[in-house]
N, C-alpha and C. Protein backbone atom coordinates (compact mmCIF):
# COMPACT_ATOMS: atom_id res chain seq x y z
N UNK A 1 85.84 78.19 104.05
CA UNK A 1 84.73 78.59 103.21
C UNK A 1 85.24 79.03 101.84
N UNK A 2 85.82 80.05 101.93
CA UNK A 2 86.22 80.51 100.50
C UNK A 2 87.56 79.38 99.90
N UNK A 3 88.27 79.65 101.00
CA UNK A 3 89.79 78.44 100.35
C UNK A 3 89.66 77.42 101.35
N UNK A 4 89.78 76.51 100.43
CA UNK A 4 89.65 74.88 101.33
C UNK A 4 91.20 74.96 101.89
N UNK A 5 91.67 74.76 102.80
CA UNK A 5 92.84 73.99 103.44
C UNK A 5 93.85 73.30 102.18
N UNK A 6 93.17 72.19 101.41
CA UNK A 6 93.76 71.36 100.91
C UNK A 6 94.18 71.72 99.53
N UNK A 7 93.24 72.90 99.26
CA UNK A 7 93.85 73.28 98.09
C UNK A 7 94.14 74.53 97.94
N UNK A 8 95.29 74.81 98.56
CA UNK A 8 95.66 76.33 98.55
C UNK A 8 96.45 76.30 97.52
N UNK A 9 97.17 75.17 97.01
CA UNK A 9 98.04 75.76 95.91
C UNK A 9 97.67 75.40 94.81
N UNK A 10 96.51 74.93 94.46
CA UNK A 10 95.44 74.55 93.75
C UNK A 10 95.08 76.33 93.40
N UNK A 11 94.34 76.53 94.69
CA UNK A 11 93.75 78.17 94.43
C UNK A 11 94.73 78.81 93.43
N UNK A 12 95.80 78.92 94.73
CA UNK A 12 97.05 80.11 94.08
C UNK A 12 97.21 80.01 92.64
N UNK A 13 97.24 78.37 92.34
CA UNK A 13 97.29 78.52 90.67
C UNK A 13 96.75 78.94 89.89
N UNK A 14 95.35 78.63 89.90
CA UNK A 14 94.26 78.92 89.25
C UNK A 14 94.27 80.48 89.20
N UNK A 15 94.80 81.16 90.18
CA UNK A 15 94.50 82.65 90.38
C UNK A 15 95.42 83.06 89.69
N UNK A 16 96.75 82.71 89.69
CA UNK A 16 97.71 83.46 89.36
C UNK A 16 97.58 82.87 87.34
N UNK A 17 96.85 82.10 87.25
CA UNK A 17 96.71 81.75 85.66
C UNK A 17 95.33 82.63 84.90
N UNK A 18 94.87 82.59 85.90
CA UNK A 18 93.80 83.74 85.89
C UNK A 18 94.42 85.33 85.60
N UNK A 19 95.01 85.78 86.56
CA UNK A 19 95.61 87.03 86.74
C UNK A 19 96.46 87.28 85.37
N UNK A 20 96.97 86.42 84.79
CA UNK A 20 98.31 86.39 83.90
C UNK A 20 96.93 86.25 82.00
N UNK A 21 96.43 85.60 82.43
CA UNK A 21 95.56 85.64 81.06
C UNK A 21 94.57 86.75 81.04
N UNK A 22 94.32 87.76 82.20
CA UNK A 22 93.87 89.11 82.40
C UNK A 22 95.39 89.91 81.85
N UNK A 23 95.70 90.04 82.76
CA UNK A 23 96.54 91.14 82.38
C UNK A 23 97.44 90.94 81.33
N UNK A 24 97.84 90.17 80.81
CA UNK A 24 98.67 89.88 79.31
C UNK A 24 98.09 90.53 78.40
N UNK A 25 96.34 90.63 77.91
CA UNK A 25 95.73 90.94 76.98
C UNK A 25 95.76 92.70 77.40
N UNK A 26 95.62 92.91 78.77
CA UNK A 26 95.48 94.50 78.89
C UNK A 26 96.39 95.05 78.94
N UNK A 27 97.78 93.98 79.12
CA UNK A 27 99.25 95.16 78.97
C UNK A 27 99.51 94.89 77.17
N UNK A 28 98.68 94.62 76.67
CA UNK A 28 99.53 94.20 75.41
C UNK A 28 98.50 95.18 74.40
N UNK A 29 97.10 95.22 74.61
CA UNK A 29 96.04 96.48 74.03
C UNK A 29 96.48 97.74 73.98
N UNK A 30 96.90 97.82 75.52
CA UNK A 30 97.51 99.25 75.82
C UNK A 30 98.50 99.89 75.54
N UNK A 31 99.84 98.72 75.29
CA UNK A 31 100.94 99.13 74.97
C UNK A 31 100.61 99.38 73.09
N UNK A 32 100.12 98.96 72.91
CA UNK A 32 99.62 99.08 71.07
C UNK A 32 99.07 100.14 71.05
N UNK A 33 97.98 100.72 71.67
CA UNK A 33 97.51 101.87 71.78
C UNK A 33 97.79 103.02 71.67
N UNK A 34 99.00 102.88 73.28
CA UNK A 34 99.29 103.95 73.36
C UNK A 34 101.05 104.30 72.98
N UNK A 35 101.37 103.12 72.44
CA UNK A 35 102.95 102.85 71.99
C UNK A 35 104.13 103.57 72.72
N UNK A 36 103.69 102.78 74.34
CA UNK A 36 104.60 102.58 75.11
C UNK A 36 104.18 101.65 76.03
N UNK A 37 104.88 101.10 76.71
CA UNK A 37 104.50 100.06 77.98
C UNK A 37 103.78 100.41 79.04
N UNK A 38 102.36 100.17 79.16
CA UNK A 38 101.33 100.76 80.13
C UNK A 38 100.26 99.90 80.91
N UNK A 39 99.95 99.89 82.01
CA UNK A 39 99.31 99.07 82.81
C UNK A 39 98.14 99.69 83.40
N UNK A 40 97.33 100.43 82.25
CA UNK A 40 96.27 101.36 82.81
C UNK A 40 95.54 101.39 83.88
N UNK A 41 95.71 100.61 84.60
CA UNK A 41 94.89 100.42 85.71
C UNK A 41 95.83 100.70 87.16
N UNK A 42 97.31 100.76 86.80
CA UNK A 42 98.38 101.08 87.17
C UNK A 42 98.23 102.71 87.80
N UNK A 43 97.95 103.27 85.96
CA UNK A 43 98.08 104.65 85.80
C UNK A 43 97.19 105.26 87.02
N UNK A 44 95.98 104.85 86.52
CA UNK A 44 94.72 104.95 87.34
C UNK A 44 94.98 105.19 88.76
N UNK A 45 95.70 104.53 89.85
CA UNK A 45 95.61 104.60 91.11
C UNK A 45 97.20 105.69 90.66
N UNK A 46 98.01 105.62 89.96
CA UNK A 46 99.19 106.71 90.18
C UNK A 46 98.67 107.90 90.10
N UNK A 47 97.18 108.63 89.43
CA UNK A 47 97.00 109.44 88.79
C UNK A 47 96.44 110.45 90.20
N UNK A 48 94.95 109.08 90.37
CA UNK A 48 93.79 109.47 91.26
C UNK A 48 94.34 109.37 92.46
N UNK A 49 95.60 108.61 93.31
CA UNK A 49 95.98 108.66 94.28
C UNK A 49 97.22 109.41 94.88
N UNK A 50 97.93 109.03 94.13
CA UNK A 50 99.55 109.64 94.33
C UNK A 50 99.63 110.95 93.93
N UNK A 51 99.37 111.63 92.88
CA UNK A 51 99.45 112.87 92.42
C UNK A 51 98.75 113.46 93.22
N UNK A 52 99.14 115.18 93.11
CA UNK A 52 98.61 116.10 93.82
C UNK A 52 97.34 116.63 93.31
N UNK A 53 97.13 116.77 92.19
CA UNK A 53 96.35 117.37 91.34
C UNK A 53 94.98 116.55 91.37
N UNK A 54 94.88 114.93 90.77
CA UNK A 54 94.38 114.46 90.32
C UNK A 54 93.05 113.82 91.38
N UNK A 55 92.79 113.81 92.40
CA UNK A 55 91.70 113.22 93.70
C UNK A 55 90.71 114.70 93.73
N UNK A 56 91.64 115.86 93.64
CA UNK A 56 90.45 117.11 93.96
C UNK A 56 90.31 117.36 92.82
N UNK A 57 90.61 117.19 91.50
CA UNK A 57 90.06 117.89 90.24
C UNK A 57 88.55 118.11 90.12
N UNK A 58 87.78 117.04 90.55
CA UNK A 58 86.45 116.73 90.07
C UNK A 58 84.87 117.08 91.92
N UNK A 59 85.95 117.72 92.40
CA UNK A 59 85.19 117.43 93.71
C UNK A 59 85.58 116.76 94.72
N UNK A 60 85.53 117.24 95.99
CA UNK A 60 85.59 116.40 97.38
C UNK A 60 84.50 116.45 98.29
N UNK A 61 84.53 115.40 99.24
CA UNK A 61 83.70 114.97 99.95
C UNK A 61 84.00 114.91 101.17
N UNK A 62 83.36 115.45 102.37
CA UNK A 62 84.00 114.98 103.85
C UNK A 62 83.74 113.99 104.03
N UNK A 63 84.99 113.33 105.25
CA UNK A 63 85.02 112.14 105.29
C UNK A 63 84.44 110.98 105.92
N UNK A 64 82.58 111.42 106.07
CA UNK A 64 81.97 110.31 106.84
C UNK A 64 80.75 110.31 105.35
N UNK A 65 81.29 111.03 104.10
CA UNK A 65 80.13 110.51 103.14
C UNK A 65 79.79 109.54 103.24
N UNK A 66 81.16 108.06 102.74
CA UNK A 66 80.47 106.85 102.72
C UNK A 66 79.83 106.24 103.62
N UNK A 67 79.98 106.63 105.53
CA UNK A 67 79.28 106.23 106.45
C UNK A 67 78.18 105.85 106.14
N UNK A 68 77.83 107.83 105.65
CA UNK A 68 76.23 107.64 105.35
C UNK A 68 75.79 107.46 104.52
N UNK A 69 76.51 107.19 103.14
CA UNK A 69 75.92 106.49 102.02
C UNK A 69 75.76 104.94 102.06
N UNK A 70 76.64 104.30 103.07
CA UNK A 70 76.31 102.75 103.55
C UNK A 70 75.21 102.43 104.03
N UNK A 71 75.02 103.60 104.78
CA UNK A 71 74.18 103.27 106.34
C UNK A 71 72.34 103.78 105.11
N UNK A 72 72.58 104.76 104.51
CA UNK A 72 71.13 104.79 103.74
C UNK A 72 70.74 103.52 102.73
N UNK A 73 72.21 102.94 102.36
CA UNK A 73 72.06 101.55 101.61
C UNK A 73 71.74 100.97 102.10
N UNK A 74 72.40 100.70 103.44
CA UNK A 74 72.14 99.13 104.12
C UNK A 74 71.48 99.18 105.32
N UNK A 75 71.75 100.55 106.01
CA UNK A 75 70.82 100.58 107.58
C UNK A 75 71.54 99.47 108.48
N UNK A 76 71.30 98.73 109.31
CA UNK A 76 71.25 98.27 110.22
C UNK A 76 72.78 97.16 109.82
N UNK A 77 72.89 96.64 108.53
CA UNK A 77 73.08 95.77 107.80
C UNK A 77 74.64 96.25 108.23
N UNK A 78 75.09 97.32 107.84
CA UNK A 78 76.61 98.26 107.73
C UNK A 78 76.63 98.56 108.66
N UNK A 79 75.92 98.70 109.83
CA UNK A 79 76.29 99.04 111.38
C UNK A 79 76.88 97.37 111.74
N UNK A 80 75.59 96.34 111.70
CA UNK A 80 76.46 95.35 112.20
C UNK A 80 77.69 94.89 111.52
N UNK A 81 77.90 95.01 109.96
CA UNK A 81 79.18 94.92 109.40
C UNK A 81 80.15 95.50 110.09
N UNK A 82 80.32 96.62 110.48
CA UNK A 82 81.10 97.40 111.13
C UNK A 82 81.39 96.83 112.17
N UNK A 83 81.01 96.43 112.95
CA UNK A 83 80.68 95.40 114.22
C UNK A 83 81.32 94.21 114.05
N UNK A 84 81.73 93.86 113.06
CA UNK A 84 82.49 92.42 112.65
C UNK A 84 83.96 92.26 113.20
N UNK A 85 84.87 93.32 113.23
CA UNK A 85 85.70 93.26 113.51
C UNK A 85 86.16 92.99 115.45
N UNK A 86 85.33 94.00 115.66
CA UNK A 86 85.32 93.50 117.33
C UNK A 86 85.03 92.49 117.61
N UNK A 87 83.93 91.94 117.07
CA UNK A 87 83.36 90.79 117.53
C UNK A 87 84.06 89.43 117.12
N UNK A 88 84.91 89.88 116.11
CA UNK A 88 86.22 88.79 115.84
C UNK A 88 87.29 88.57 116.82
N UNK A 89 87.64 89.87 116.68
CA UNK A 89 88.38 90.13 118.23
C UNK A 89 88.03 89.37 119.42
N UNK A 90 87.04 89.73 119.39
CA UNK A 90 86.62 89.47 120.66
C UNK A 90 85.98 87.78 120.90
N UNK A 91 85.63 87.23 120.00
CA UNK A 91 85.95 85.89 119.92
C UNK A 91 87.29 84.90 119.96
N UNK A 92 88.00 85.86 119.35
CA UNK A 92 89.12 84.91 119.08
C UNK A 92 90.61 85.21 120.48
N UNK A 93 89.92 85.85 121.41
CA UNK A 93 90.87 86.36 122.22
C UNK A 93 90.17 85.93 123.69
N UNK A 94 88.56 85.72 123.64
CA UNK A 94 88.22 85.71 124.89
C UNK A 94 86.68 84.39 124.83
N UNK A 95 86.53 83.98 123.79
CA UNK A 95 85.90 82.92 123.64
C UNK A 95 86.20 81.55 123.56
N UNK A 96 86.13 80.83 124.61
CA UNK A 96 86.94 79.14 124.38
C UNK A 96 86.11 78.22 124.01
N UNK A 97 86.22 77.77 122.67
CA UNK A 97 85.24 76.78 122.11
C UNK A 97 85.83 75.78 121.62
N UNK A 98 85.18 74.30 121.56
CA UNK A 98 85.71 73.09 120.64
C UNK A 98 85.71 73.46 119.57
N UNK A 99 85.22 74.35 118.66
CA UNK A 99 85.84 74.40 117.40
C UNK A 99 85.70 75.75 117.27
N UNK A 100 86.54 76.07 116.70
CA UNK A 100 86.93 77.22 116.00
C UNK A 100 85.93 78.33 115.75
N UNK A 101 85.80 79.17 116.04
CA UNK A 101 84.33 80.45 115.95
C UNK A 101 85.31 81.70 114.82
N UNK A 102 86.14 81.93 114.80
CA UNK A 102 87.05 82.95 113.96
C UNK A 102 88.05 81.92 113.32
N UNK A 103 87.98 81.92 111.46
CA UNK A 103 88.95 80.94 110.84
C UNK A 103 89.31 81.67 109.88
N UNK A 104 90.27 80.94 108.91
CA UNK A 104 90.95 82.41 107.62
C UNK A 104 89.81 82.83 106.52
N UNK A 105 89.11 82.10 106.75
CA UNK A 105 88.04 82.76 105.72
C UNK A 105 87.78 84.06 106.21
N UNK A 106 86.75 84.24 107.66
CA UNK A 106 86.68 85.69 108.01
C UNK A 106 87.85 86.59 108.17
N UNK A 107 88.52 86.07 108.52
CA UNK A 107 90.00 87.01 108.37
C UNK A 107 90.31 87.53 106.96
N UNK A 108 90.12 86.89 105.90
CA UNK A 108 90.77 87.59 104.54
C UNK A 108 89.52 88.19 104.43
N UNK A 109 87.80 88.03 104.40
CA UNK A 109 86.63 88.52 103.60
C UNK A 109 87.00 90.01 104.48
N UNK A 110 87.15 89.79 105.89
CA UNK A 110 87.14 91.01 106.56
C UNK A 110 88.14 92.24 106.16
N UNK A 111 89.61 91.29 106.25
CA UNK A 111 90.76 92.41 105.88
C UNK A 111 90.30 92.56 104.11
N UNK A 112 89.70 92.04 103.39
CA UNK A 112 89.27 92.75 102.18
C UNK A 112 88.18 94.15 102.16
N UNK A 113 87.47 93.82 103.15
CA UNK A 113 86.64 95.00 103.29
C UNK A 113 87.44 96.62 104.13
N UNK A 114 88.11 96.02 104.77
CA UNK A 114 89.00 96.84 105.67
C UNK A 114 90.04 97.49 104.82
N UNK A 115 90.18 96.73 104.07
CA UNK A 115 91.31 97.65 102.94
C UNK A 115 91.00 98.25 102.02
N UNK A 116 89.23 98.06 101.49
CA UNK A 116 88.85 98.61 100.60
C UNK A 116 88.01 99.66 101.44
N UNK A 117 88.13 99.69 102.47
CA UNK A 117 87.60 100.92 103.26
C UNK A 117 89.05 102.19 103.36
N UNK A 118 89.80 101.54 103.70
CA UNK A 118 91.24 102.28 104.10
C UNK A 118 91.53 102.83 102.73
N UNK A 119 91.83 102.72 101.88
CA UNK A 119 91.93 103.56 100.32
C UNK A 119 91.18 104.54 100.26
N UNK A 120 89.70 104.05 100.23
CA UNK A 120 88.77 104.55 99.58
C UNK A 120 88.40 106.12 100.36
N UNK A 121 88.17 105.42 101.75
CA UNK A 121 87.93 106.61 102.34
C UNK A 121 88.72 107.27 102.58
N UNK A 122 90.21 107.06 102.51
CA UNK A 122 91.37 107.92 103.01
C UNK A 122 91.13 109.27 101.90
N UNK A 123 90.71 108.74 100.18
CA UNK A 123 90.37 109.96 99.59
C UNK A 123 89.59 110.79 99.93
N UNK A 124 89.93 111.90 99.05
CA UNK A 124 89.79 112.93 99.37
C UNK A 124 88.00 113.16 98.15
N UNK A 125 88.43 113.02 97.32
CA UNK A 125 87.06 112.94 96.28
C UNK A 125 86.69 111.43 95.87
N UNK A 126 84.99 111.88 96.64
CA UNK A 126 84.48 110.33 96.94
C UNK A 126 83.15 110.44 95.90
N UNK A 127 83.19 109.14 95.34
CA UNK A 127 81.24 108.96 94.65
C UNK A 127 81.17 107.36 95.26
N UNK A 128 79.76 107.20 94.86
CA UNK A 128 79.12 106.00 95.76
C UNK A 128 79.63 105.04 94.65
N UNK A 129 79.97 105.45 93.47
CA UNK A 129 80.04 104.06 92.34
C UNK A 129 81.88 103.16 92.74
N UNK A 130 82.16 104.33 93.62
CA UNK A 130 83.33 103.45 93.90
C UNK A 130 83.96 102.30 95.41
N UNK A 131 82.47 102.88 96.21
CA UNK A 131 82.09 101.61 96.67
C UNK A 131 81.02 100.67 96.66
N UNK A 132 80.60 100.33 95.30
CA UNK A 132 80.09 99.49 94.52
C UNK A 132 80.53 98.01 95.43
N UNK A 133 81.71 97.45 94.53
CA UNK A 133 82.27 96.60 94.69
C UNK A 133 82.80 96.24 96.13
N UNK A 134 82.15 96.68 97.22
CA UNK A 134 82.51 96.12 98.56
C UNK A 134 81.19 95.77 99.30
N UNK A 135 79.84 96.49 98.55
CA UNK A 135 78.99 95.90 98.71
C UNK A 135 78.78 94.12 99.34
N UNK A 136 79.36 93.63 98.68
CA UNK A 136 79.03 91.99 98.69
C UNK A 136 79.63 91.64 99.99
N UNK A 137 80.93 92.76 100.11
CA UNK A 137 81.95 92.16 101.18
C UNK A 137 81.22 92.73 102.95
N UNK A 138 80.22 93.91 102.25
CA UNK A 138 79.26 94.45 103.43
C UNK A 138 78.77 93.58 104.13
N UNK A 139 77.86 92.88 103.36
CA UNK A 139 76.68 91.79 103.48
C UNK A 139 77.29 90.65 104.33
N UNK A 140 78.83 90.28 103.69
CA UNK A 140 79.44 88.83 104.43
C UNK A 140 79.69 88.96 105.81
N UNK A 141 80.24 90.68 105.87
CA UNK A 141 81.02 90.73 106.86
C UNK A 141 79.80 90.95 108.24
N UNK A 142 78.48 91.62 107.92
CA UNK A 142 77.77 91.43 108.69
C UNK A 142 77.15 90.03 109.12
N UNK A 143 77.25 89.51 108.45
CA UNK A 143 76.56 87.94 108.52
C UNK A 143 77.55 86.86 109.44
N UNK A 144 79.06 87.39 108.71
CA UNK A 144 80.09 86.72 109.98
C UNK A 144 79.98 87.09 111.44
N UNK A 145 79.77 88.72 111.43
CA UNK A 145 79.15 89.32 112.88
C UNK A 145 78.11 88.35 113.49
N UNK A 146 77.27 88.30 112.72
CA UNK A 146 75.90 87.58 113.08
C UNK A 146 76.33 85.79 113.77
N UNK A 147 77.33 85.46 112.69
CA UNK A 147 77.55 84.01 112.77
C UNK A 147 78.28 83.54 114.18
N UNK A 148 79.38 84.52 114.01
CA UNK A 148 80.22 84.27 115.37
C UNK A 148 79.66 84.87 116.43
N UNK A 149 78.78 85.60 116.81
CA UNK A 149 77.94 86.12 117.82
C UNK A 149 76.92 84.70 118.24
N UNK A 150 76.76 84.41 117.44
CA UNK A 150 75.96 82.98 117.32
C UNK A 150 76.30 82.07 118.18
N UNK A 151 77.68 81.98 117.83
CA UNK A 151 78.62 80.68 117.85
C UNK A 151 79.20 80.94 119.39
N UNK A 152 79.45 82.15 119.84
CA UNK A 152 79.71 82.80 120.72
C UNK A 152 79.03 82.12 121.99
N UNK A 153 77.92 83.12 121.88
CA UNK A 153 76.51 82.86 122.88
C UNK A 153 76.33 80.99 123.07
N UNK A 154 76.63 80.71 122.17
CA UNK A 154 76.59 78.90 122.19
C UNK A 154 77.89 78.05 122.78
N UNK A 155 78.47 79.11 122.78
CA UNK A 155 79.96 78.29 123.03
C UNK A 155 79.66 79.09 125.03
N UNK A 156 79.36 79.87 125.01
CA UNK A 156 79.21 80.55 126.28
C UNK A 156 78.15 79.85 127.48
N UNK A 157 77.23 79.53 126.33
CA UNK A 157 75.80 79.03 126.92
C UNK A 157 75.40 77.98 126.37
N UNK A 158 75.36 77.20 126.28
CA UNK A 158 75.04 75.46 125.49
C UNK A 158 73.48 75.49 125.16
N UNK A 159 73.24 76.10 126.48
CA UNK A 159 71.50 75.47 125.65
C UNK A 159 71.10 76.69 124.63
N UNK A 160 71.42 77.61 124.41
CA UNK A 160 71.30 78.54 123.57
C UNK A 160 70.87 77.83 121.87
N UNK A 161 71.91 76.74 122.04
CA UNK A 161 71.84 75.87 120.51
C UNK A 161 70.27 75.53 120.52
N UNK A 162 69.65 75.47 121.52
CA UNK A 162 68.35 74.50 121.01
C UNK A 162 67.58 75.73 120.89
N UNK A 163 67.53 76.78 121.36
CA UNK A 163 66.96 78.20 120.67
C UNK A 163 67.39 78.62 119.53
N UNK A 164 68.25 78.42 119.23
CA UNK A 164 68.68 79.02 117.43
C UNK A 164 68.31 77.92 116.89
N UNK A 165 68.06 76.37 116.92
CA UNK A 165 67.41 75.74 115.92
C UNK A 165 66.78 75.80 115.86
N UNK A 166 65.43 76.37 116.82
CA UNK A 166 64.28 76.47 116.73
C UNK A 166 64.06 77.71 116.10
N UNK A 167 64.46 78.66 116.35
CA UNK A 167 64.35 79.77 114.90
C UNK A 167 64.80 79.50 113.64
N UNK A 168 65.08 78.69 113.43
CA UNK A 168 65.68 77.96 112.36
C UNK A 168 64.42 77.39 111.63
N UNK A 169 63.80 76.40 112.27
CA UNK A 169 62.61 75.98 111.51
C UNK A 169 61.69 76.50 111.29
């Protein structure tokens, strides 16, 4: 889905020509700026993460805020997201199908959400604007839940397929 097979080093290029015409212009602003060699975005996670000082300056949060700031966003949506991972598991360990029900697409969308959970919440001072950007990865990862549960029940039960096309139409 996301990376075709055939062009992975196609991707990689494009990304890493991507990455290099980003960050060239922002190490080169910054170093003018601030007239020394700086990767502000560098600073940023050395400041807010690594340092002692810098995560509690502004406030902390216990650590099931974002639970429930997901769960008032999304409701049902971030429970079954959450749910994605077992159900990967649990496809790919105990489901025998002709084709494939767990592939690298859900594996990277998932371990992207999983890592932007593992940072985020490991802090200590939390706001909702900084899980913004996993939003999208919410939505996929419930929908993969949804998909391979799908695929599951069909691979388990055959005639199941002619009930999901018919909700389909």
């Amino acid at each position: 889905m996301l990376i075709n097979k055939k062009k992975r080093i196609f991707f990689a290029k494009w990304s890493a020509i991507i990455g290099v015409s980003v960050l060239l212009p922002l190490v080169l602003i910054d170093t003018y700026y601030y007239g020394k060699l700086v990767l502000a975005p560098v600073n940023i996670v050395l400041y807010n993460v690594f340092s002692s000082h810098g995560p509690d300056l502004y406030g902390t949060e216990p650590w099931f805020f974002y639970f429930t700031n997901c769960f008032l966003n999304f409701n049902l949506v971030f429970v079954v997201s959450l749910a994605a991972l077992p159900v990967m598991l649990f496809c790919k360990l105990f489901v025998k199908s002709k084709r494939n029900i767990v592939n690298s697409s859900h594996i990277i969308c998932l371990s992207s959400l999983l890592l932007w959970f593992a940072v985020f919440f490991s802090q200590s001072h939390k706001e909702e604007r900084f899980i913004y950007p996993a939003y999208p990865l919410i939505c996929l990862s419930a929908a993969f839940a949804i998909e391979m549960v799908q695929k599951a029940l069909t691979a388990i039960i055959p005639r199941l397929t002619y009930f999901y096309s018919s909700l389909v139409l």
